[in-house]
N, C-alpha and C. Protein backbone atom coordinates (compact mmCIF):
# COMPACT_ATOMS: atom_id res chain seq x y z
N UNK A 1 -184.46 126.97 85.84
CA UNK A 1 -185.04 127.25 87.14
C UNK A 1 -184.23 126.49 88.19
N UNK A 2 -183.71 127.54 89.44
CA UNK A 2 -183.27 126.67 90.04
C UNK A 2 -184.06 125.85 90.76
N UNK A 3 -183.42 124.24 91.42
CA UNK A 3 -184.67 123.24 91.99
C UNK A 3 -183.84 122.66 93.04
N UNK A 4 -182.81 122.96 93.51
CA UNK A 4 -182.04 122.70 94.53
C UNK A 4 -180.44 123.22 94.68
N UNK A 5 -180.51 122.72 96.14
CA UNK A 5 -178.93 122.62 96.27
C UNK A 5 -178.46 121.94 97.39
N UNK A 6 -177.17 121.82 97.67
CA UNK A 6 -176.27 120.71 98.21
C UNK A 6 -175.16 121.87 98.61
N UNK A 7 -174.94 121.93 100.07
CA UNK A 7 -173.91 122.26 100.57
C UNK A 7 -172.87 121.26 100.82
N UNK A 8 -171.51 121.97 100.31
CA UNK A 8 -170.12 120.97 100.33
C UNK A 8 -169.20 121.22 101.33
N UNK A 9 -169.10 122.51 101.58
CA UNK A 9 -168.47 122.67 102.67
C UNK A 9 -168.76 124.04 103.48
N UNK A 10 -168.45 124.37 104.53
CA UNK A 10 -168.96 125.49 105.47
C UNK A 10 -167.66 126.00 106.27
N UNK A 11 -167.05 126.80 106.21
CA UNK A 11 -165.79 127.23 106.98
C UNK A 11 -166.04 128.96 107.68
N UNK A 12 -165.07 128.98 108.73
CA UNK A 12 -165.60 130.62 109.31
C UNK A 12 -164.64 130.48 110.45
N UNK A 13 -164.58 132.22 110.28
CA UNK A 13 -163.37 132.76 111.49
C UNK A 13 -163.32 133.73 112.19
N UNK A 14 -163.35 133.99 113.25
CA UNK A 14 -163.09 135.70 113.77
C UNK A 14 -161.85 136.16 114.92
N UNK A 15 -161.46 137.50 114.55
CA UNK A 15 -160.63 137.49 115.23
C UNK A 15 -161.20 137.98 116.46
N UNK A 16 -160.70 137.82 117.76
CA UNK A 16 -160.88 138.42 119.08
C UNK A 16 -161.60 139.48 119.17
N UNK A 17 -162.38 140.19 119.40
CA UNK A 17 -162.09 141.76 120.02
C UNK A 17 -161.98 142.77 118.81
N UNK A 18 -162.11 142.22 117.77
CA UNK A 18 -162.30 143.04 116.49
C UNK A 18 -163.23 143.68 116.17
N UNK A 19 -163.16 145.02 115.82
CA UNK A 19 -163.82 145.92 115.44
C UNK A 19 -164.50 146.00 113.78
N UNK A 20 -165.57 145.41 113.23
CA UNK A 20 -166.11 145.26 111.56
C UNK A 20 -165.71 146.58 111.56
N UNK A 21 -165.22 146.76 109.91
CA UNK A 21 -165.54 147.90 109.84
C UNK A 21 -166.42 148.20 108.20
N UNK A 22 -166.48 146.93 107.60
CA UNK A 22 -167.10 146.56 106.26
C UNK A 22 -167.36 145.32 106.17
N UNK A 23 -168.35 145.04 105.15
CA UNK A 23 -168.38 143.80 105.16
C UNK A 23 -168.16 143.80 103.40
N UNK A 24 -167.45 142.47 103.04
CA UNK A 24 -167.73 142.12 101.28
C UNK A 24 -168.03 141.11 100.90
N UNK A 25 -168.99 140.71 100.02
CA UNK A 25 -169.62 139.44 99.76
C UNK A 25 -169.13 138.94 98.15
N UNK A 26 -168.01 137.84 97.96
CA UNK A 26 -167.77 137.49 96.82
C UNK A 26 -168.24 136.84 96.25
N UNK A 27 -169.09 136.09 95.66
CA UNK A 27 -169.49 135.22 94.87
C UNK A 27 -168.80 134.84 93.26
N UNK A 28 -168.20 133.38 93.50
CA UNK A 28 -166.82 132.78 92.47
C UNK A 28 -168.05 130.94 91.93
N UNK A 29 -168.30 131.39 90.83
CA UNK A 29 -168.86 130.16 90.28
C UNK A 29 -167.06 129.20 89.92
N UNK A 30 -167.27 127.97 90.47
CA UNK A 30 -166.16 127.26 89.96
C UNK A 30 -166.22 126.35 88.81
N UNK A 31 -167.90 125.86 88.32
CA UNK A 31 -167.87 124.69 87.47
C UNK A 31 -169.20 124.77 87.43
N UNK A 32 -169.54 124.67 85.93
CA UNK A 32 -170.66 124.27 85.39
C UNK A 32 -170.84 123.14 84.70
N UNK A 33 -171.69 121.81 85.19
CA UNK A 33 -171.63 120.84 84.30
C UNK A 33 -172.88 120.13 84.50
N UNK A 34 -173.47 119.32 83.17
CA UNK A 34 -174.58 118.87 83.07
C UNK A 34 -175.05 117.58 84.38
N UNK A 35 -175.30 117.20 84.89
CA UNK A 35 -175.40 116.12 86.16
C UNK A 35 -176.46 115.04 84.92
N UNK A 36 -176.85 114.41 85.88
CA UNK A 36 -177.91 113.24 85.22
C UNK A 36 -179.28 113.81 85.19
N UNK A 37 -179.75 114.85 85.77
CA UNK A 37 -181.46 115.50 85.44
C UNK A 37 -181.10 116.84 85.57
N UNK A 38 -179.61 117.14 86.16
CA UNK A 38 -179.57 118.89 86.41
C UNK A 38 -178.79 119.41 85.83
N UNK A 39 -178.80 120.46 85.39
CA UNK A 39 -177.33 121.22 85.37
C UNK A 39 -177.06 121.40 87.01
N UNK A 40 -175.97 121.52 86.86
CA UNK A 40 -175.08 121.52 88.36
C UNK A 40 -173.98 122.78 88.02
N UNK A 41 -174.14 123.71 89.35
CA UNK A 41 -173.37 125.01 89.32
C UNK A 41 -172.52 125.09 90.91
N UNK A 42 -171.29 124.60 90.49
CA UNK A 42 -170.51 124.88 91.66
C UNK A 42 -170.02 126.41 91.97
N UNK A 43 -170.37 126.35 92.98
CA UNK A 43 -170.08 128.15 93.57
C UNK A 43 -169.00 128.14 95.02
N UNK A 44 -168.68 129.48 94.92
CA UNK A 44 -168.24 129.80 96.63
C UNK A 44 -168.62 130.65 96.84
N UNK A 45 -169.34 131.07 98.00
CA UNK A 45 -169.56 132.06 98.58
C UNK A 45 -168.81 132.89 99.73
N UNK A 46 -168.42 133.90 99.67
CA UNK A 46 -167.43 134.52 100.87
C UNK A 46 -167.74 135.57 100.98
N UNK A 47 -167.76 135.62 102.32
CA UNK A 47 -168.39 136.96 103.14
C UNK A 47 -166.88 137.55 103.98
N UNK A 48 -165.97 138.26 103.59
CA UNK A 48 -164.70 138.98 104.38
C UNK A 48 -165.77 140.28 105.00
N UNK A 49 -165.11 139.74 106.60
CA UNK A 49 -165.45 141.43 107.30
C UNK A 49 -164.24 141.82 107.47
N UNK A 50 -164.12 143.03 107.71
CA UNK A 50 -163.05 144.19 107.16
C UNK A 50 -162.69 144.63 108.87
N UNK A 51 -161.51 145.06 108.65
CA UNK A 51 -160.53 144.63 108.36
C UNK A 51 -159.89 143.46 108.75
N UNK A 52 -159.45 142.50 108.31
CA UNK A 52 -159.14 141.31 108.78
C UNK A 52 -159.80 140.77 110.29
N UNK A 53 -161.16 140.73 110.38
CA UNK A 53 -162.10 140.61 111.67
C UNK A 53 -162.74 139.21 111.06
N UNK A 54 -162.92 138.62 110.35
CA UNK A 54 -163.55 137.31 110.26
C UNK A 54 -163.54 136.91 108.70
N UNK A 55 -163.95 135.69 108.37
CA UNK A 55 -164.27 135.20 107.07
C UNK A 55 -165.52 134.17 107.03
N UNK A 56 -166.53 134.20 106.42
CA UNK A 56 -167.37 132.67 106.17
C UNK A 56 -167.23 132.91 105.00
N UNK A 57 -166.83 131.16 104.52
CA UNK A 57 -166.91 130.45 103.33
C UNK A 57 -168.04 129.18 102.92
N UNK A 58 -168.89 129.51 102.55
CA UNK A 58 -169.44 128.42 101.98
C UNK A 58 -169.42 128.00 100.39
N UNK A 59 -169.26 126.74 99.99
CA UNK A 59 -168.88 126.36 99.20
C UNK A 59 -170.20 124.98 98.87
N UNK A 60 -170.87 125.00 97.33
CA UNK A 60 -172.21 124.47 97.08
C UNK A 60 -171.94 124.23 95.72
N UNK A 61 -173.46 122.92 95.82
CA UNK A 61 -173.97 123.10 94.01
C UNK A 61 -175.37 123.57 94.20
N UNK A 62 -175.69 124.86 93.35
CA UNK A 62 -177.18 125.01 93.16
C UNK A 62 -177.41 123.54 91.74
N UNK A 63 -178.76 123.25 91.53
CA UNK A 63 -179.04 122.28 91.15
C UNK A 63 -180.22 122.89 90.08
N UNK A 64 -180.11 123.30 88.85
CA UNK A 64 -181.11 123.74 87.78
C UNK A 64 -181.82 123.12 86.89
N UNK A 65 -182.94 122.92 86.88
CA UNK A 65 -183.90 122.25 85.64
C UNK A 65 -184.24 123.12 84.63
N UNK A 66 -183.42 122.61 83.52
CA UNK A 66 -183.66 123.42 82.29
C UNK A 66 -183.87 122.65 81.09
N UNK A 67 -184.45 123.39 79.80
CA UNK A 67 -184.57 122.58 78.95
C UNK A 67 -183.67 122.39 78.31
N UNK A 68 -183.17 120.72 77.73
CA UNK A 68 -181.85 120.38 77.55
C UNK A 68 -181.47 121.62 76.50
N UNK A 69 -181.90 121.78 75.16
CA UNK A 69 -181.05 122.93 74.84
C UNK A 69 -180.66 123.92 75.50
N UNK A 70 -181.13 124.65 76.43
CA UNK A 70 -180.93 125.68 77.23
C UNK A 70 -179.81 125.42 78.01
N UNK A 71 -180.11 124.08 78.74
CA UNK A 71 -178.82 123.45 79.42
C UNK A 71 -177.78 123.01 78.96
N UNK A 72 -177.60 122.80 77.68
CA UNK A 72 -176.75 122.91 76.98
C UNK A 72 -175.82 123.71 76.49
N UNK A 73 -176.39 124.86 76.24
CA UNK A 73 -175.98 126.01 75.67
C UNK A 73 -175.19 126.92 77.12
N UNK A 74 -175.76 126.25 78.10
CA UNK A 74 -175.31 126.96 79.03
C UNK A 74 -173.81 126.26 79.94
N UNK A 75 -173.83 125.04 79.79
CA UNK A 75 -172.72 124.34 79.80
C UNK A 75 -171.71 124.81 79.17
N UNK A 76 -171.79 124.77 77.68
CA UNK A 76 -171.16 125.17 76.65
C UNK A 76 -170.73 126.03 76.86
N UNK A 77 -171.16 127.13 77.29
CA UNK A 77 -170.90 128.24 77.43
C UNK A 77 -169.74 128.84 78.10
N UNK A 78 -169.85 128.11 79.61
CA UNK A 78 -169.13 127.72 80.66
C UNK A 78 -167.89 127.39 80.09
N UNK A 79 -168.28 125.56 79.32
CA UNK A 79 -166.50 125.26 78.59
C UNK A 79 -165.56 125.93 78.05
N UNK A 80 -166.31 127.20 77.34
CA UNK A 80 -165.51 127.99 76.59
C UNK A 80 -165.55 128.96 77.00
N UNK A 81 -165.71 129.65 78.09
CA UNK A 81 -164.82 131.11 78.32
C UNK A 81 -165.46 131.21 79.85
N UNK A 82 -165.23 130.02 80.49
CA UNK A 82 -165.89 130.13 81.86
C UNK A 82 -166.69 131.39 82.30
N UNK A 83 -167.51 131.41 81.57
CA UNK A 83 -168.87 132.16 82.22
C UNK A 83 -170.17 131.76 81.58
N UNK A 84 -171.39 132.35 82.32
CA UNK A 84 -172.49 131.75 82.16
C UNK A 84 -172.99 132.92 81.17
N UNK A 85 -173.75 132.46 80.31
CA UNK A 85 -174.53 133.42 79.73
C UNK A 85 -175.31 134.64 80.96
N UNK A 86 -174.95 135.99 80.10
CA UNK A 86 -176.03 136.93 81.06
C UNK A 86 -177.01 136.54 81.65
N UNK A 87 -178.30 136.73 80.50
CA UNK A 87 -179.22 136.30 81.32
C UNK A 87 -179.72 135.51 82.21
N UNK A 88 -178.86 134.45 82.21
CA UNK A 88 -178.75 133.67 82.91
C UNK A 88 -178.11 133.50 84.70
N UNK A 89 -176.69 134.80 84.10
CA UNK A 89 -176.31 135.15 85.57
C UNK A 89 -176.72 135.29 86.38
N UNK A 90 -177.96 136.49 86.03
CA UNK A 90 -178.39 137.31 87.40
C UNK A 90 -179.25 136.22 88.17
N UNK A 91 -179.85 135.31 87.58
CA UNK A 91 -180.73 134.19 88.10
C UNK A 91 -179.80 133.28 89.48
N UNK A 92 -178.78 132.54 88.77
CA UNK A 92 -177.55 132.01 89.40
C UNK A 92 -177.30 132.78 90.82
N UNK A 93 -176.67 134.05 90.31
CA UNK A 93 -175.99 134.98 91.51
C UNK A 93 -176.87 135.24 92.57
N UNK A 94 -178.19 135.48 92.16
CA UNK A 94 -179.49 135.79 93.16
C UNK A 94 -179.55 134.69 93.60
N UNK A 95 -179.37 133.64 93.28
CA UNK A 95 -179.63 132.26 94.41
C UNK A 95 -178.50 131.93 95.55
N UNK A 96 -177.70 131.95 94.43
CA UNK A 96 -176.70 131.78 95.85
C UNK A 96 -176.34 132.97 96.74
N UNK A 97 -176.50 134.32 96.42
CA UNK A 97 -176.36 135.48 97.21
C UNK A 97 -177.46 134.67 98.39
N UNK A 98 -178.65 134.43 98.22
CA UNK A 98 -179.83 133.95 99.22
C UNK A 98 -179.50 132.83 99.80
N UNK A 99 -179.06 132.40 99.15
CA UNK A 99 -178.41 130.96 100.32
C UNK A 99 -177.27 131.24 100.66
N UNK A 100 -176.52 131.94 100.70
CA UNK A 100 -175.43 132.23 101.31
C UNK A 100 -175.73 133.17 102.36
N UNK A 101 -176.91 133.93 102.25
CA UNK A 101 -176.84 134.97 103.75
C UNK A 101 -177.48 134.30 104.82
N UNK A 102 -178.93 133.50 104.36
CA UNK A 102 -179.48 132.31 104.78
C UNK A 102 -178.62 131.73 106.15
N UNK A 103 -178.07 131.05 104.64
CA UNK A 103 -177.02 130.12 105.83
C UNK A 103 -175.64 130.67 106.53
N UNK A 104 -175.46 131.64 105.91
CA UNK A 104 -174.15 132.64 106.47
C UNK A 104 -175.02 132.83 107.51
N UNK A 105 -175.74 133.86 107.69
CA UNK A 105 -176.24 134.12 109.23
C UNK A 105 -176.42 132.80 110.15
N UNK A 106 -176.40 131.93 110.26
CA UNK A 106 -176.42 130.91 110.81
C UNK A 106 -174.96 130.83 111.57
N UNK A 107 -174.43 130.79 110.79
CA UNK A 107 -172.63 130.44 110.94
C UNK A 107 -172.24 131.66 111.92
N UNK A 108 -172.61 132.70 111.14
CA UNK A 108 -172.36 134.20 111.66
C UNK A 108 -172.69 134.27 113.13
N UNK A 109 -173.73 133.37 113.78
CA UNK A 109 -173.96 133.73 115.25
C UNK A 109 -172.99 132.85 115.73
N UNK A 110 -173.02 131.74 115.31
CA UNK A 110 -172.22 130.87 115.76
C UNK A 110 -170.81 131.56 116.10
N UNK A 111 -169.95 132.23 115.25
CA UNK A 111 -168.98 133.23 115.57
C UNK A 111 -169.26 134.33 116.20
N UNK A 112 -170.05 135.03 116.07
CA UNK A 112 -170.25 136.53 117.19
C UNK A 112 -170.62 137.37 116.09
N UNK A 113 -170.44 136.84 115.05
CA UNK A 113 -170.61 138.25 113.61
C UNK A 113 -171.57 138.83 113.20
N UNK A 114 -171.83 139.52 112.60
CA UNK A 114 -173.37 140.18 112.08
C UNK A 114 -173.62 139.61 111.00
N UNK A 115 -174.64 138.97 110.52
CA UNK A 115 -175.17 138.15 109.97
C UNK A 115 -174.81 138.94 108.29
N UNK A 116 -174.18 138.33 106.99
CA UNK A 116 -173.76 138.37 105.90
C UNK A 116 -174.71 139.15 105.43
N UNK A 117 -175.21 140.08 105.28
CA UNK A 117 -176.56 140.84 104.28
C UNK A 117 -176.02 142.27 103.93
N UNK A 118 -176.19 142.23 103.11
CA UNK A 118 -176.20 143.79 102.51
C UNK A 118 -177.35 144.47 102.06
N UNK A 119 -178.10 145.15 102.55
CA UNK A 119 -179.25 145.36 102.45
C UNK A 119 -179.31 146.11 100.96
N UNK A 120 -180.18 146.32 100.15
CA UNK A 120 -180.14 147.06 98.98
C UNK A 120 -180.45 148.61 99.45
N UNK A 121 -179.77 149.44 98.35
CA UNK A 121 -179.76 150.33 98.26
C UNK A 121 -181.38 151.73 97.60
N UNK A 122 -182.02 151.92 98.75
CA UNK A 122 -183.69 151.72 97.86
C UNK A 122 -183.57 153.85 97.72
N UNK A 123 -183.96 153.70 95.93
CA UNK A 123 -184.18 155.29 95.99
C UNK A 123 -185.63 155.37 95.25
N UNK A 124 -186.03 156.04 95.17
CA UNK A 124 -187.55 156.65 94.78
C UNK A 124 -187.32 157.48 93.53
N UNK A 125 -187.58 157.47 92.56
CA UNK A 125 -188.05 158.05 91.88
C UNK A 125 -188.88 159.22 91.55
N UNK A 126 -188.70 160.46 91.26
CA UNK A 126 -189.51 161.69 91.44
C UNK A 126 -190.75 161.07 91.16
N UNK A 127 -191.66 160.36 90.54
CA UNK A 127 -192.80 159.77 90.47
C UNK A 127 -193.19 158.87 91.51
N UNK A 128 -192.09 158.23 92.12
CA UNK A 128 -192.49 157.69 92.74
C UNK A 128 -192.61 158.47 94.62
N UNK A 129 -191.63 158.74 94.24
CA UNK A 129 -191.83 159.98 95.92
C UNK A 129 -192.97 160.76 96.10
N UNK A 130 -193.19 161.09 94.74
CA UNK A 130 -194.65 161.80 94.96
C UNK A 130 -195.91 160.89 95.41
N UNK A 131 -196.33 160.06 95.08
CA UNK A 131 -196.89 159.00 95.44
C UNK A 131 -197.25 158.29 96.89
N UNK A 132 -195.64 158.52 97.01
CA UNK A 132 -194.93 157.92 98.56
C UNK A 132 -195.28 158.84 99.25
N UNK A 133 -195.55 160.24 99.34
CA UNK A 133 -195.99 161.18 100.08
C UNK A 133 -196.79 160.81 101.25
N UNK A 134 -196.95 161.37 102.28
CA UNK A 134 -198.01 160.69 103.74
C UNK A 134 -199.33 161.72 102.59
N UNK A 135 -200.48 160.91 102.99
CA UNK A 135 -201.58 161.71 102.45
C UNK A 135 -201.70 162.63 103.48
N UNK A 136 -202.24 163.60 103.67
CA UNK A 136 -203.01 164.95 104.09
C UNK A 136 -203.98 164.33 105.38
N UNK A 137 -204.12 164.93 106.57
CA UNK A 137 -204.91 164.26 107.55
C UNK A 137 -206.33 164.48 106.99
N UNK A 138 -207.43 163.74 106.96
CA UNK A 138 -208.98 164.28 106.99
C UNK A 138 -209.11 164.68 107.69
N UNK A 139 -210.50 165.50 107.34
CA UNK A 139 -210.93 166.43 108.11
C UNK A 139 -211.53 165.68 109.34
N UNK A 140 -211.75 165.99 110.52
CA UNK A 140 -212.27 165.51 111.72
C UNK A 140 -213.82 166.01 111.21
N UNK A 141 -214.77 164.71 111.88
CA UNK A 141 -215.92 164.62 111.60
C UNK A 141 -216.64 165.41 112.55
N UNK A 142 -217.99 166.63 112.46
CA UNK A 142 -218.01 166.88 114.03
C UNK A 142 -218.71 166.36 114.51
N UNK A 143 -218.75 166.15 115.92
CA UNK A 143 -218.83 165.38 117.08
C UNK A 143 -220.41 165.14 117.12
N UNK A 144 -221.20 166.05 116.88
CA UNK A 144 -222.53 165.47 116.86
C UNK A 144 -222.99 164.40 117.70
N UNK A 145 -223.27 165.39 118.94
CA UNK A 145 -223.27 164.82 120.28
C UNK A 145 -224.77 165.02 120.51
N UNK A 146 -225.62 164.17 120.23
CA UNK A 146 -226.97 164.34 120.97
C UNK A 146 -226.98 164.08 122.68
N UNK A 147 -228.13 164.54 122.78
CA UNK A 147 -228.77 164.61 124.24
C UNK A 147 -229.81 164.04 124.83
């Protein structure tokens, strides 16, 4: 679980008068290693707007409480073929994707930029569209106007 983090460094750029025309969000784990109560996951985060119109870099440790085997295994893991176990990824990547737009948008005004987010991509499901449907208006009650 993650239980913190520690920003290391914060960098950002834009050019003049530039036109976005994309944005791409990289996320580069650099180092996984056990700390004294945490596992510790060094990351970078980079947000390039397109075409050469700006960059934010932030650069962190998320900070994880796990149970030492778990944290172990996940270290380990790391030592030998620098990557994190799956299941484990998507946990990792979702944190720092969130602290990176977080605090990217921060940075982002500070430069003039549109704040780092990529919104998800939302589709419905034939079960679910049906569902999603507007209900049907009721019937109007009549007026039953005494005198």
């Amino acid at each position: 679980m993650i239980v913190g983090e520690r920003i290391l460094e914060v960098s950002g750029n834009k050019t003049p008068l530039a036109s976005i025309k994309s944005l791409g969000i990289n996320i580069q784990l650099e180092d996984v290693k056990m700390g004294a109560e945490n596992l510790e996951i060094t990351y970078v985060y980079t947000a390039n707007y397109e075409e050469g119109v700006g960059q934010i870099k932030i650069k962190g440790i998320l900070l994880a409480k796990e149970d030492s085997k778990r944290a172990k295994d996940i270290a380990d893991s790391w030592s030998k073929s620098k990557r994190v176990p799956d299941d484990y990824a998507g946990i990792v990547l979702s944190a720092v994707n969130y602290s990176g737009s977080a605090n990217g948008t921060l940075l982002a005004r500070v430069l003039g930029l549109t704040a780092p987010l990529i919104p998800p991509k939302i589709e419905l499901s034939k079960a679910q569209s049906a569902s999603a449907a507007p209900a049907a208006p009721a019937a109007a009650a009549p007026s039953g106007k005494k005198k």
